[in-house]
PDB file of N, CA and C in Angstrom:
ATOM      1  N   UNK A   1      10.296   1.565  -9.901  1.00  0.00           N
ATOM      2  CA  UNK A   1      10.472   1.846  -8.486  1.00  0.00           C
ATOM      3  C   UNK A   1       9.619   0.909  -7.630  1.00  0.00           C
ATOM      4  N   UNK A   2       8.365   0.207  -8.331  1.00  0.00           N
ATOM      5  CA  UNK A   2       7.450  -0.585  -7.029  1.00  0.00           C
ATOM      6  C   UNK A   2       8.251  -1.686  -7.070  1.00  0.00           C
ATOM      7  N   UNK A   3       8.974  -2.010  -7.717  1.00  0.00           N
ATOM      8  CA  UNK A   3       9.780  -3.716  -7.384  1.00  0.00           C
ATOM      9  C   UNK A   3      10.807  -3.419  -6.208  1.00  0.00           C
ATOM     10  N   UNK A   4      10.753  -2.084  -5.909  1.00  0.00           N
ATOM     11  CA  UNK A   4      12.256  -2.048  -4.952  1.00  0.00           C
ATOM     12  C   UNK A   4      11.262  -1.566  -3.089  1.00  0.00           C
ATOM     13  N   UNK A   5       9.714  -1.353  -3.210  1.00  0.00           N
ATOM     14  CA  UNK A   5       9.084  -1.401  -2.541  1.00  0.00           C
ATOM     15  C   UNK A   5       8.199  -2.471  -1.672  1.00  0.00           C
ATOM     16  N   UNK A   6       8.341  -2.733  -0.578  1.00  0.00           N
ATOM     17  CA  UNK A   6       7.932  -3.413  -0.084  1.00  0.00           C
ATOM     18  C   UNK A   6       7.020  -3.039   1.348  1.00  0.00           C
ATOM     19  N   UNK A   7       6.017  -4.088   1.667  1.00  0.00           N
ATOM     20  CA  UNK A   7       4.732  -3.697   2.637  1.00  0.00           C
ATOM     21  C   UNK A   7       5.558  -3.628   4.162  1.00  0.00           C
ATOM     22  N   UNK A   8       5.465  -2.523   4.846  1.00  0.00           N
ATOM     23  CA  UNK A   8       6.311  -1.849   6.009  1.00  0.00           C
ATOM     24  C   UNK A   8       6.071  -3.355   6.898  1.00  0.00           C
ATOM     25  N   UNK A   9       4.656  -3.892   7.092  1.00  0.00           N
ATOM     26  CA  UNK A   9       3.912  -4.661   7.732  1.00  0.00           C
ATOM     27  C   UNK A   9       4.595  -5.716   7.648  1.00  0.00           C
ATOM     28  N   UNK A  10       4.549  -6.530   6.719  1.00  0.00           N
ATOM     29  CA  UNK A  10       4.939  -8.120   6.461  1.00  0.00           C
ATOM     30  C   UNK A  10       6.253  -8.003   5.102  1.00  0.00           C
ATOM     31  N   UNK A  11       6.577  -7.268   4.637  1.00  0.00           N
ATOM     32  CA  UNK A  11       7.411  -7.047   4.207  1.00  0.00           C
ATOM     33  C   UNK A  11       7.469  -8.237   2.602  1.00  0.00           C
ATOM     34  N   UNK A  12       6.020  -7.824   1.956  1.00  0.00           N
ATOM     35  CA  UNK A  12       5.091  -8.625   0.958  1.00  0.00           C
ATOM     36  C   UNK A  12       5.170  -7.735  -0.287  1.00  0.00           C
ATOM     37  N   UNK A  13       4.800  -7.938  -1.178  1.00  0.00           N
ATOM     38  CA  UNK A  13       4.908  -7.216  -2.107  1.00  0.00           C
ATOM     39  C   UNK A  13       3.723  -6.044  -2.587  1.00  0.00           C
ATOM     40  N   UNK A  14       3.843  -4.951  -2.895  1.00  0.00           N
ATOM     41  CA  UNK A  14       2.821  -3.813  -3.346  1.00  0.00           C
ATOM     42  C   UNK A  14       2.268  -4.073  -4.621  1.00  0.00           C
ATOM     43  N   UNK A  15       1.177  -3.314  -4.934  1.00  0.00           N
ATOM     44  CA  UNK A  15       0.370  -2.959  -6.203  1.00  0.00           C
ATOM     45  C   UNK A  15       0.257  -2.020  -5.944  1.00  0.00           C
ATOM     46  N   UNK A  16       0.014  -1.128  -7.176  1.00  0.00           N
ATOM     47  CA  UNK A  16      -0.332   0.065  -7.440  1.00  0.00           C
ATOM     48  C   UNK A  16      -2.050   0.068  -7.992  1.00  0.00           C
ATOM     49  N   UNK A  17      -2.839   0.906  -7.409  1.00  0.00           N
ATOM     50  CA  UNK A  17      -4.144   1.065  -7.734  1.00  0.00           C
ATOM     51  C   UNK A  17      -4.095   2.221  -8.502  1.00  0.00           C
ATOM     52  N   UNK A  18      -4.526   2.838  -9.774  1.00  0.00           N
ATOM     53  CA  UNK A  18      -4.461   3.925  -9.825  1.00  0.00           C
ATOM     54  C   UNK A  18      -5.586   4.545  -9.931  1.00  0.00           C
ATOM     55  N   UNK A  19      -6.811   3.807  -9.406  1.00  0.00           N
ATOM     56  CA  UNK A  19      -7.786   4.348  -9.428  1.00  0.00           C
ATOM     57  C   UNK A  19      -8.189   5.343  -7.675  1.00  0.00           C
ATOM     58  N   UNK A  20      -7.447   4.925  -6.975  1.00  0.00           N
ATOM     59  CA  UNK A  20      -7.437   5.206  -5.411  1.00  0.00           C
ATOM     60  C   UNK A  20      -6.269   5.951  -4.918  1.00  0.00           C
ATOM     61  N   UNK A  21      -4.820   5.863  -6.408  1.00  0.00           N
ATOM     62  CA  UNK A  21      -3.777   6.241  -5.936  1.00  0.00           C
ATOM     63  C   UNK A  21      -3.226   5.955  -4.784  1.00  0.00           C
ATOM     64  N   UNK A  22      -3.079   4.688  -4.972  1.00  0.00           N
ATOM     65  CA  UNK A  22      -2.332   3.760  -3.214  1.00  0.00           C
ATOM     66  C   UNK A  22      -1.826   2.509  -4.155  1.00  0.00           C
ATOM     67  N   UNK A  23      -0.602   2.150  -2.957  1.00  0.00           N
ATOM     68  CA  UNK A  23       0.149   1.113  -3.146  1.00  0.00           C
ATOM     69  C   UNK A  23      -0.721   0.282  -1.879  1.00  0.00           C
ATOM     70  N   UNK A  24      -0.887  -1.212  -2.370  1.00  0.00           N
ATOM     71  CA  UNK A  24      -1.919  -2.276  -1.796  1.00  0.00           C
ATOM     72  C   UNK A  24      -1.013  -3.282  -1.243  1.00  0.00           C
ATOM     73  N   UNK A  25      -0.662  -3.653  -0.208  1.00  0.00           N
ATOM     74  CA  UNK A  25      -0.467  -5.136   0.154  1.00  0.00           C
ATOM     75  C   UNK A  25      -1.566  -5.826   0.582  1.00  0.00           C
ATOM     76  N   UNK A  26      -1.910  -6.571  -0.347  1.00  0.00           N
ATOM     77  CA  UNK A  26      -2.989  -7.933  -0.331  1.00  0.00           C
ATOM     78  C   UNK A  26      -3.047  -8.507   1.142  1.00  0.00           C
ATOM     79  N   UNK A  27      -1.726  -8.826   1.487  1.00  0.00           N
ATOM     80  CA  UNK A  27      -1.512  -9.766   2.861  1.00  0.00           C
ATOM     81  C   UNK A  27      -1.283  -9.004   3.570  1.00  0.00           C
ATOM     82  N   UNK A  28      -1.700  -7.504   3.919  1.00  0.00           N
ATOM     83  CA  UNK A  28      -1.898  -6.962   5.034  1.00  0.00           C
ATOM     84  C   UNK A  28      -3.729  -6.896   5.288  1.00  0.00           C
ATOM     85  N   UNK A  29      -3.824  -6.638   4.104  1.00  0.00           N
ATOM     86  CA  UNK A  29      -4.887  -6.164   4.045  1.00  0.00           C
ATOM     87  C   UNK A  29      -5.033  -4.578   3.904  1.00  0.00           C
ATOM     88  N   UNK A  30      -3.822  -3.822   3.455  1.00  0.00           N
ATOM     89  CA  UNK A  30      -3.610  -2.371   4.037  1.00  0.00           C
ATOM     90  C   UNK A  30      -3.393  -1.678   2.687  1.00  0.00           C
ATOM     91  N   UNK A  31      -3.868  -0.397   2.570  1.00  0.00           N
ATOM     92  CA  UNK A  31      -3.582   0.396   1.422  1.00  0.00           C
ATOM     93  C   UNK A  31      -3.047   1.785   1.437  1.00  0.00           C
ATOM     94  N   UNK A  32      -1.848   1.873   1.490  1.00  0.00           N
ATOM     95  CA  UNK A  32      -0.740   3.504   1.641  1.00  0.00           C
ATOM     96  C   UNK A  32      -1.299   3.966   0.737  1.00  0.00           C
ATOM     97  N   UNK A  33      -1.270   5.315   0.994  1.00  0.00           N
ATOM     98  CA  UNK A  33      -1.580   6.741   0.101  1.00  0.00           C
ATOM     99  C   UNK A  33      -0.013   7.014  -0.769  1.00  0.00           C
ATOM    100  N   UNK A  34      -0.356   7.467  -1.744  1.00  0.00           N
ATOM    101  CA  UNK A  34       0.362   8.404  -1.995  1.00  0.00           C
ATOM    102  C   UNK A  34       0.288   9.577  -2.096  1.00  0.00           C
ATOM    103  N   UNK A  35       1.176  10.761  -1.764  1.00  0.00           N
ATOM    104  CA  UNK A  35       0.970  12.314  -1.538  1.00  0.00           C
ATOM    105  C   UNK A  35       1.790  12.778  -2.571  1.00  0.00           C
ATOM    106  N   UNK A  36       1.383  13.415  -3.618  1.00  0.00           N
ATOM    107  CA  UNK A  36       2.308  14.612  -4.162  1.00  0.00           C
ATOM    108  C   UNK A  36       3.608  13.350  -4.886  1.00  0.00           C
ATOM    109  N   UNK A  37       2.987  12.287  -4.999  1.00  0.00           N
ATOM    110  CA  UNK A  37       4.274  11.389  -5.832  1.00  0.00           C
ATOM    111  C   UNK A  37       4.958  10.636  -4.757  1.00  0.00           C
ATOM    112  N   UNK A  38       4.337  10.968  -3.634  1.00  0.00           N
ATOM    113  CA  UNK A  38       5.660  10.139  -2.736  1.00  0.00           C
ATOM    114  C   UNK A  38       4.583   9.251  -1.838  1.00  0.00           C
ATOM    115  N   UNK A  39       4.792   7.820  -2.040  1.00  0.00           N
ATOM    116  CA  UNK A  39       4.682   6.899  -0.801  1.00  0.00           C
ATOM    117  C   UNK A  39       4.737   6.610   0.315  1.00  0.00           C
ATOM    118  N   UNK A  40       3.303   6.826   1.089  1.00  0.00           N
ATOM    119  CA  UNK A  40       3.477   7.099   2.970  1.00  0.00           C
ATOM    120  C   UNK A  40       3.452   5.780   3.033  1.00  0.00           C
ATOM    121  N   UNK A  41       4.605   5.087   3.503  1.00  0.00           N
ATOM    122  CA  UNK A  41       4.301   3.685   3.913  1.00  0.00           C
ATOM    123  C   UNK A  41       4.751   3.189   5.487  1.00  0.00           C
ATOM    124  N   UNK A  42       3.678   4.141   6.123  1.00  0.00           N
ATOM    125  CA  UNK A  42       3.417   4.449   7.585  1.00  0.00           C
ATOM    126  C   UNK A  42       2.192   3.408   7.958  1.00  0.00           C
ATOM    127  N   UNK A  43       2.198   2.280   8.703  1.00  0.00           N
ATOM    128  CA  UNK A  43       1.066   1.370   8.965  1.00  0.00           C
ATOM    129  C   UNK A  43       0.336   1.959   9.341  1.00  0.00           C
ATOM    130  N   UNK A  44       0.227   3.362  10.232  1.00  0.00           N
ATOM    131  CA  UNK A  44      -0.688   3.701  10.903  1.00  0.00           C
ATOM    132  C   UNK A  44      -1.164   5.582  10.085  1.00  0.00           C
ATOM    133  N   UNK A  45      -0.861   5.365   8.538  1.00  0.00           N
ATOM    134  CA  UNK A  45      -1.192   5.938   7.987  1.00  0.00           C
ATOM    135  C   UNK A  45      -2.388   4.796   6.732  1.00  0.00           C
ATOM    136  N   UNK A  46      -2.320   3.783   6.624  1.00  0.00           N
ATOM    137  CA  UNK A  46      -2.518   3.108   5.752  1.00  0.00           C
ATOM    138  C   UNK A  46      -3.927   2.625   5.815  1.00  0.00           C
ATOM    139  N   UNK A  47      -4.666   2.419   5.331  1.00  0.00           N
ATOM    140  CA  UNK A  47      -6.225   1.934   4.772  1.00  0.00           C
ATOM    141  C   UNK A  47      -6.506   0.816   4.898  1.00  0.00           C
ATOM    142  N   UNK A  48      -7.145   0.600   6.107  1.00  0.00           N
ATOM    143  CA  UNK A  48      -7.839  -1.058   5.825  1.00  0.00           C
ATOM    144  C   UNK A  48      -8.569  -1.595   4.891  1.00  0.00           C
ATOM    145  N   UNK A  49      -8.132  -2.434   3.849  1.00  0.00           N
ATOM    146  CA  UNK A  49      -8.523  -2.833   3.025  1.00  0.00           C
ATOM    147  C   UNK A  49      -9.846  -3.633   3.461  1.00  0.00           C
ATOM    148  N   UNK A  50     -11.517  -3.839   2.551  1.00  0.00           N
ATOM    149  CA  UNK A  50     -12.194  -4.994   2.820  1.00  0.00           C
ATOM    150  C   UNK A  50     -11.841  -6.203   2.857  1.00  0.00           C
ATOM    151  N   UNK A  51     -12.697  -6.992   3.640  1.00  0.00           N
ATOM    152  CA  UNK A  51     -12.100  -8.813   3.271  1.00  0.00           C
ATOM    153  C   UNK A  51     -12.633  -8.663   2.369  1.00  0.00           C
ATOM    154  N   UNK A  52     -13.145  -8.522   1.346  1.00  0.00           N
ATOM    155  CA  UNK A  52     -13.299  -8.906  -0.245  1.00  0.00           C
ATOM    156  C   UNK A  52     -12.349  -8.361  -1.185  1.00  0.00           C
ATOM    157  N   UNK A  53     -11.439  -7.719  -0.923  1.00  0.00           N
ATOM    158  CA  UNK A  53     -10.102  -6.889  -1.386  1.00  0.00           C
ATOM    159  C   UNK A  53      -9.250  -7.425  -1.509  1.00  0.00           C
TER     160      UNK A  53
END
């Protein structure tokens, strides 16, 4: 299912963290939650990633 997902933002590709349980776009800098199995991929739900991230 993450190959058919893409970053709401720039429309870049996801990772899965499973230590944080979030899908990551690198080139946002942004990290979606996931809830209960399902992917909020709401920008203004999403996690600013560090610049060292």
């Amino acid at each position: 299912m993450l190959g058919v997902l893409v970053c709401p933002k720039t429309k870049g590709p996801l990772t899965y963290d499973s230590a944080t349980n979030e899908l990551i776009s690198k080139k946002a800098k942004l990290a979606y939650p996931i809830r209960d199995g399902v992917p909020i991929l709401l920008v203004e739900s999403a996690r600013k990633l560090d610049e060292d991230t």
